[in-house]
C-alpha atoms as a PDB file:
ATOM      1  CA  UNK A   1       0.000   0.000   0.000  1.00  0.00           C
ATOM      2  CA  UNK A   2       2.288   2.695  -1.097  1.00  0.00           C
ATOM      3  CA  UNK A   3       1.608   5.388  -3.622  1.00  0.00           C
ATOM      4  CA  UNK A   4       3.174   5.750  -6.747  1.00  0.00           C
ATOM      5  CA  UNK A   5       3.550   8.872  -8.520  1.00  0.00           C
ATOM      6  CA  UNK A   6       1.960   9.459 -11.955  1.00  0.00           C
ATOM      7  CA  UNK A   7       3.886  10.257 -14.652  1.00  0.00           C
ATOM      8  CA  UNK A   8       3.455  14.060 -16.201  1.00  0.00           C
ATOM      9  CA  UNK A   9       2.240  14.367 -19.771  1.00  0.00           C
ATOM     10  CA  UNK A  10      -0.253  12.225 -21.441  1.00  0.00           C
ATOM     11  CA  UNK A  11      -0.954   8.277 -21.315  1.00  0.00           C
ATOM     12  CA  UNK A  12      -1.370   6.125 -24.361  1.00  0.00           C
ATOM     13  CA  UNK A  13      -4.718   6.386 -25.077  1.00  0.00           C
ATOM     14  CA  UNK A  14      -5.541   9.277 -24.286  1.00  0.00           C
ATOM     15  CA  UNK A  15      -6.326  12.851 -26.336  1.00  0.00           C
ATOM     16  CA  UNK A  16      -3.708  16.010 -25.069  1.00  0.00           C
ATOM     17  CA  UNK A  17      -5.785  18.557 -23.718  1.00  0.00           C
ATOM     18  CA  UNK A  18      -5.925  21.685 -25.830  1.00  0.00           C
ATOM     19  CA  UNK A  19      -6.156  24.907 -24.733  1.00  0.00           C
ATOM     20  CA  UNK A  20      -9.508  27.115 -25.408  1.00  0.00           C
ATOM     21  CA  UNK A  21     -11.064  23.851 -26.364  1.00  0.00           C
ATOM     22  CA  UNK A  22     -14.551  24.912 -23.993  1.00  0.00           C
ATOM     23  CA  UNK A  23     -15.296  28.185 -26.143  1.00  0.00           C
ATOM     24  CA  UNK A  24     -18.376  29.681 -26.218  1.00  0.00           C
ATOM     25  CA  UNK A  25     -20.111  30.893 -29.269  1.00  0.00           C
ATOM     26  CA  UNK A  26     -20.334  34.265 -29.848  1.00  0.00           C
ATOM     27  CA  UNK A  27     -24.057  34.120 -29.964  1.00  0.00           C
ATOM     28  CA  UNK A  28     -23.526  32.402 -26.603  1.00  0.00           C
ATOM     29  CA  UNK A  29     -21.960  34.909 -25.065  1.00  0.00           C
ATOM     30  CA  UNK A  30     -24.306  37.699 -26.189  1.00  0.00           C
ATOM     31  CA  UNK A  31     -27.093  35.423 -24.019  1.00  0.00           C
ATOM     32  CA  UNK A  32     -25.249  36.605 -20.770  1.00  0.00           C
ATOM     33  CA  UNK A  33     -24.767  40.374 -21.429  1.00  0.00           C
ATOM     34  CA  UNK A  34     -25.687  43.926 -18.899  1.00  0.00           C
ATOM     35  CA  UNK A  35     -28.658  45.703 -19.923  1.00  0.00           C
ATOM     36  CA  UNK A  36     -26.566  48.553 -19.807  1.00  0.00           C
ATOM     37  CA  UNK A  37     -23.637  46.850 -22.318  1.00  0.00           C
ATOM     38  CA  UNK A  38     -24.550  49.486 -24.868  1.00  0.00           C
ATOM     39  CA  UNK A  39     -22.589  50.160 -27.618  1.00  0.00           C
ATOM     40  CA  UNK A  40     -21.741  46.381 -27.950  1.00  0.00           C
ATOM     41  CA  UNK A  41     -18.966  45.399 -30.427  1.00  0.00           C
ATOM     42  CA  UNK A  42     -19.477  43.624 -33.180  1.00  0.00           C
ATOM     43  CA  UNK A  43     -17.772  40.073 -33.586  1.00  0.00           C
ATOM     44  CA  UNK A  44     -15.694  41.093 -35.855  1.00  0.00           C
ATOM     45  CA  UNK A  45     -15.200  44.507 -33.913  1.00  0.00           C
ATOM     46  CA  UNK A  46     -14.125  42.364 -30.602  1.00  0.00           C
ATOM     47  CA  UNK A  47     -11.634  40.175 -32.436  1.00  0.00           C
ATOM     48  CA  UNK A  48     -10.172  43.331 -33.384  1.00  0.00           C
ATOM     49  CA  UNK A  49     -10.143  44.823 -30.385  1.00  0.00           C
ATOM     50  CA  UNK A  50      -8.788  41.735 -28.471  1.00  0.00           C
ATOM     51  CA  UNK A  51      -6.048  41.848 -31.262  1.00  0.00           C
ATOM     52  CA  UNK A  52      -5.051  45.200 -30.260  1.00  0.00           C
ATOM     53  CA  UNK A  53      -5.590  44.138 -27.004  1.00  0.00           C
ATOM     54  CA  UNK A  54      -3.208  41.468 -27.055  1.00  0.00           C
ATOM     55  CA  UNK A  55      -0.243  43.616 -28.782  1.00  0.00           C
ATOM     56  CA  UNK A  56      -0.729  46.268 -26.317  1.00  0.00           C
ATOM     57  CA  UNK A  57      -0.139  43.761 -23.134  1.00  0.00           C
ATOM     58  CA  UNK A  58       2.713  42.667 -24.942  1.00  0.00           C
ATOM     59  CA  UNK A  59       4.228  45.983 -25.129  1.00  0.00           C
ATOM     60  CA  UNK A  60       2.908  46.706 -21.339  1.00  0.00           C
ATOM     61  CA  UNK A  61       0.550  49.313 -22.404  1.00  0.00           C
ATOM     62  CA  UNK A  62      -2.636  48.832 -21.211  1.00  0.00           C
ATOM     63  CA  UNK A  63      -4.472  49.524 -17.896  1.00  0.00           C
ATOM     64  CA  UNK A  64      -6.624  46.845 -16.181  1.00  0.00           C
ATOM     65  CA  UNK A  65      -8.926  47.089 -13.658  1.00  0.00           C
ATOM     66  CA  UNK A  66     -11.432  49.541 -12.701  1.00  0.00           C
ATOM     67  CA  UNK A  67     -10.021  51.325  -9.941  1.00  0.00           C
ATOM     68  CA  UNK A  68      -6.758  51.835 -12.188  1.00  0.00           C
ATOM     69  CA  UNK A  69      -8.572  52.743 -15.413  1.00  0.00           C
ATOM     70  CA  UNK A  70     -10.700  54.926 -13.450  1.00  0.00           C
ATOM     71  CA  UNK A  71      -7.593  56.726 -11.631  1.00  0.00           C
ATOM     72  CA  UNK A  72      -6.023  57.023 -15.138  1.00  0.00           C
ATOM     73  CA  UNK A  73      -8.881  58.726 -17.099  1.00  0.00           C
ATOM     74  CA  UNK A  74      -9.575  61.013 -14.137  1.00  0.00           C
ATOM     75  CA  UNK A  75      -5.549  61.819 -14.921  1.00  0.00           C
ATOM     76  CA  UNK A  76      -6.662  62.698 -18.326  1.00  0.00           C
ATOM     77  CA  UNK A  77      -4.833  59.480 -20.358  1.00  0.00           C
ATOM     78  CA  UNK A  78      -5.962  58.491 -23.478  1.00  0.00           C
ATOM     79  CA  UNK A  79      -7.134  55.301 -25.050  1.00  0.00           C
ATOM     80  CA  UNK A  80      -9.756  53.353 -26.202  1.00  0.00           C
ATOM     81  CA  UNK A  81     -11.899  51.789 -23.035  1.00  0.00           C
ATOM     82  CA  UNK A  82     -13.051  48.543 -23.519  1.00  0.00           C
ATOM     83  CA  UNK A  83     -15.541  47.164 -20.882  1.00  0.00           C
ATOM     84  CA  UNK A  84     -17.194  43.078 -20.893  1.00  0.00           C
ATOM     85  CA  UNK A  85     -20.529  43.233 -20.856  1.00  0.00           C
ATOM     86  CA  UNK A  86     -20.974  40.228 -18.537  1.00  0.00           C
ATOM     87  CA  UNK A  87     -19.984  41.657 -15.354  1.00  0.00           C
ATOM     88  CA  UNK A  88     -22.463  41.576 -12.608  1.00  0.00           C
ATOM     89  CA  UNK A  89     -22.645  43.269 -10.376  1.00  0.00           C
ATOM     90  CA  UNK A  90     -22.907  46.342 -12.927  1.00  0.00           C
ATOM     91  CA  UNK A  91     -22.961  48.077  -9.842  1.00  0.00           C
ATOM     92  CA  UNK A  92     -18.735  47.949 -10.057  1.00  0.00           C
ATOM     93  CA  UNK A  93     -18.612  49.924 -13.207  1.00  0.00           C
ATOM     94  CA  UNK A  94     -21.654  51.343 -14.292  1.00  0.00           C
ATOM     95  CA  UNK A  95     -20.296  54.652 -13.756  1.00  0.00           C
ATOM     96  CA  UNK A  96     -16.723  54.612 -16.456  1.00  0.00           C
ATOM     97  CA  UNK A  97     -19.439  55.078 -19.476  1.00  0.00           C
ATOM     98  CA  UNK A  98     -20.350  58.258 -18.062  1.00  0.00           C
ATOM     99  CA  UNK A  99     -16.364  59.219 -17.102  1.00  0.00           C
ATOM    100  CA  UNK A 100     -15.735  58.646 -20.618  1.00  0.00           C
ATOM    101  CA  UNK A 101     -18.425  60.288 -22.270  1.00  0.00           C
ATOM    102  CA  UNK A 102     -17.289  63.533 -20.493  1.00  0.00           C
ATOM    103  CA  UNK A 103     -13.342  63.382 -21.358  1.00  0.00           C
ATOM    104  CA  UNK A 104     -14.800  62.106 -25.196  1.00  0.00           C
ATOM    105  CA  UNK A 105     -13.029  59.092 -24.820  1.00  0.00           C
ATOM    106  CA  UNK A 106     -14.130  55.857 -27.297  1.00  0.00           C
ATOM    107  CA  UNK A 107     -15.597  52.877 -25.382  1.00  0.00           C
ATOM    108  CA  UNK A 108     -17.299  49.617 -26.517  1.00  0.00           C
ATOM    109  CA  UNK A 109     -18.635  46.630 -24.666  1.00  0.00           C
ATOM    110  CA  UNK A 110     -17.495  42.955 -25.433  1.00  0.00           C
ATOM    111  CA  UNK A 111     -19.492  40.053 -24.380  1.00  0.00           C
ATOM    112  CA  UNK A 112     -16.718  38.115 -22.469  1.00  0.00           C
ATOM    113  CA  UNK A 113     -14.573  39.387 -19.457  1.00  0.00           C
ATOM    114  CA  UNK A 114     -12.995  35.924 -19.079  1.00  0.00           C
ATOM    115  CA  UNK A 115     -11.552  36.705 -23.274  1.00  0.00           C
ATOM    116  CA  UNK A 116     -10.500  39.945 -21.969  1.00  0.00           C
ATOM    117  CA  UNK A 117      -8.925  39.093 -19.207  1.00  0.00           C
ATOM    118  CA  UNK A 118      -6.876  36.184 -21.701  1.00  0.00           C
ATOM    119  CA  UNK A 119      -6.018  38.374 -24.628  1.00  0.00           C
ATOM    120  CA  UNK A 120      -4.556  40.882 -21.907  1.00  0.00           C
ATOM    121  CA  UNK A 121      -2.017  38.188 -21.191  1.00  0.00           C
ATOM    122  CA  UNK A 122      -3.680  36.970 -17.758  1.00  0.00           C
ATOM    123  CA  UNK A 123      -5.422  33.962 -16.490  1.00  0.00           C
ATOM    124  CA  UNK A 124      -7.785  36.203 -14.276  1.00  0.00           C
ATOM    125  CA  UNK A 125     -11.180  37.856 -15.934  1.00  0.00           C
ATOM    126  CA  UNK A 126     -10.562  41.283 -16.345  1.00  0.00           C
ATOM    127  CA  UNK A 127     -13.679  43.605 -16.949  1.00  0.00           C
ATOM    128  CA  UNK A 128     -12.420  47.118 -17.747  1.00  0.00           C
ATOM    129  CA  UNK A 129      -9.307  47.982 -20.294  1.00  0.00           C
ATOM    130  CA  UNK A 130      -7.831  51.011 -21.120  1.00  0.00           C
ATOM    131  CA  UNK A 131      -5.706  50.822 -24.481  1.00  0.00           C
ATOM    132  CA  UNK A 132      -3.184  53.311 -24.632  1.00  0.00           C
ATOM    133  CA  UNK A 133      -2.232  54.253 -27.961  1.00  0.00           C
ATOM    134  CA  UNK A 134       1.946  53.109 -29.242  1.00  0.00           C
ATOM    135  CA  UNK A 135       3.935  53.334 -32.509  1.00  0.00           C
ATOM    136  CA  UNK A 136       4.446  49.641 -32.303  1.00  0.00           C
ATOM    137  CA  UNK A 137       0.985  48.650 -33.218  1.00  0.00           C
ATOM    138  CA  UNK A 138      -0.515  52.336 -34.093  1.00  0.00           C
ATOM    139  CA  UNK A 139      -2.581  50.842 -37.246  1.00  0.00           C
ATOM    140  CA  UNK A 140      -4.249  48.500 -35.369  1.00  0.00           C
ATOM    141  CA  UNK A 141      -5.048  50.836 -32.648  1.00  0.00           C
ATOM    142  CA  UNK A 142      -6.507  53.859 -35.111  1.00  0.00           C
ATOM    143  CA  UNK A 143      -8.638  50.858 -36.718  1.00  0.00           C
ATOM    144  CA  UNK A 144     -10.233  50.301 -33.395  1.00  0.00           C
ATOM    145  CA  UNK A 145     -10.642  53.755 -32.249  1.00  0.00           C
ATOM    146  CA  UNK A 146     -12.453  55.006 -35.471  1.00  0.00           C
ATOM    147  CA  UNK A 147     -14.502  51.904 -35.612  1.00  0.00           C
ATOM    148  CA  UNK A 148     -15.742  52.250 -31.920  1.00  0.00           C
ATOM    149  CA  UNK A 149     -15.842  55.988 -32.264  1.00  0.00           C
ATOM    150  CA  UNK A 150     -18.552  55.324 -34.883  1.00  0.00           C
ATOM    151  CA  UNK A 151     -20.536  52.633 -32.757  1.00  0.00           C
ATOM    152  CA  UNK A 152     -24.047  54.067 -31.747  1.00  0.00           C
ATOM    153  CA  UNK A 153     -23.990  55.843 -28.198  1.00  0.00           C
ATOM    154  CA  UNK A 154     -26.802  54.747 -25.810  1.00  0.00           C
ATOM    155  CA  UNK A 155     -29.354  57.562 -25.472  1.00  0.00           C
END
């Protein structure tokens, strides 16, 4: 009756585990949404944005969190806010639409915080992201902000 340790990596038999394998459907993810996720990205909007997203971490120039994006834009720093529209309670960040609005700042909602929090480069769900614009991946960046710039405001 003694124990034996298990080998690490994967038996014969079985399939290797990929990574991502348990995604949801965009159409899926809409299901779970805010009422107040208004203007929500598109889905080919929020692959964009989690591109630019993505290149931004990599370059360390993004801000995560709500009490950091919120000290940031109350600073005056500029970016493109992107908020997941599943968050509950909305009570935690109901208010950056507003904080944006008044320092004209674009901002869009995207239906997963868990894909945020991933394409930021972290295994925690993240539900607030402010994109700071960079040379590196400027393109990308002025793609995003004129496309989110032109989403429809909520009334």
């Amino acid at each position: 009756m003694t124990k034996t340790k298990k080998e690490k990596g994967s038996a014969e038999g079985e399939e290797p585990v990929t990574p991502g394998g348990n995604e949801k459907s965009y159409q899926e993810l809409i299901a779970n949404l805010n009422p107040i996720a208004q203007p929500l990205a598109s889905r080919k909007l929020s692959k964009k944005l989690y591109k630019c997203v993505k290149k931004a971490a990599k370059v360390k120039n993004i801000r995560r969190g709500v009490k950091e994006v919120q000290k940031f834009i109350n600073k005056g720093e500029k970016g493109i806010v992107v908020l997941a529209g599943d968050t509950l309670p909305i009570d935690v960040y109901c208010h950056l639409p507003i904080m944006c609005e008044d320092r004209s700042l674009p901002y869009a909602y995207i239906p997963s915080k868990v894909d945020l929090g991933s394409s930021a480069g972290s295994k925690r769900p993240t539900c607030v992201i402010l994109i700071k614009p960079h040379q590196e991946y400027q393109d990308a960046y002025d793609e995003c902000a004129e496309e989110v710039s032109n989403l429809p405001k909520p009334l």
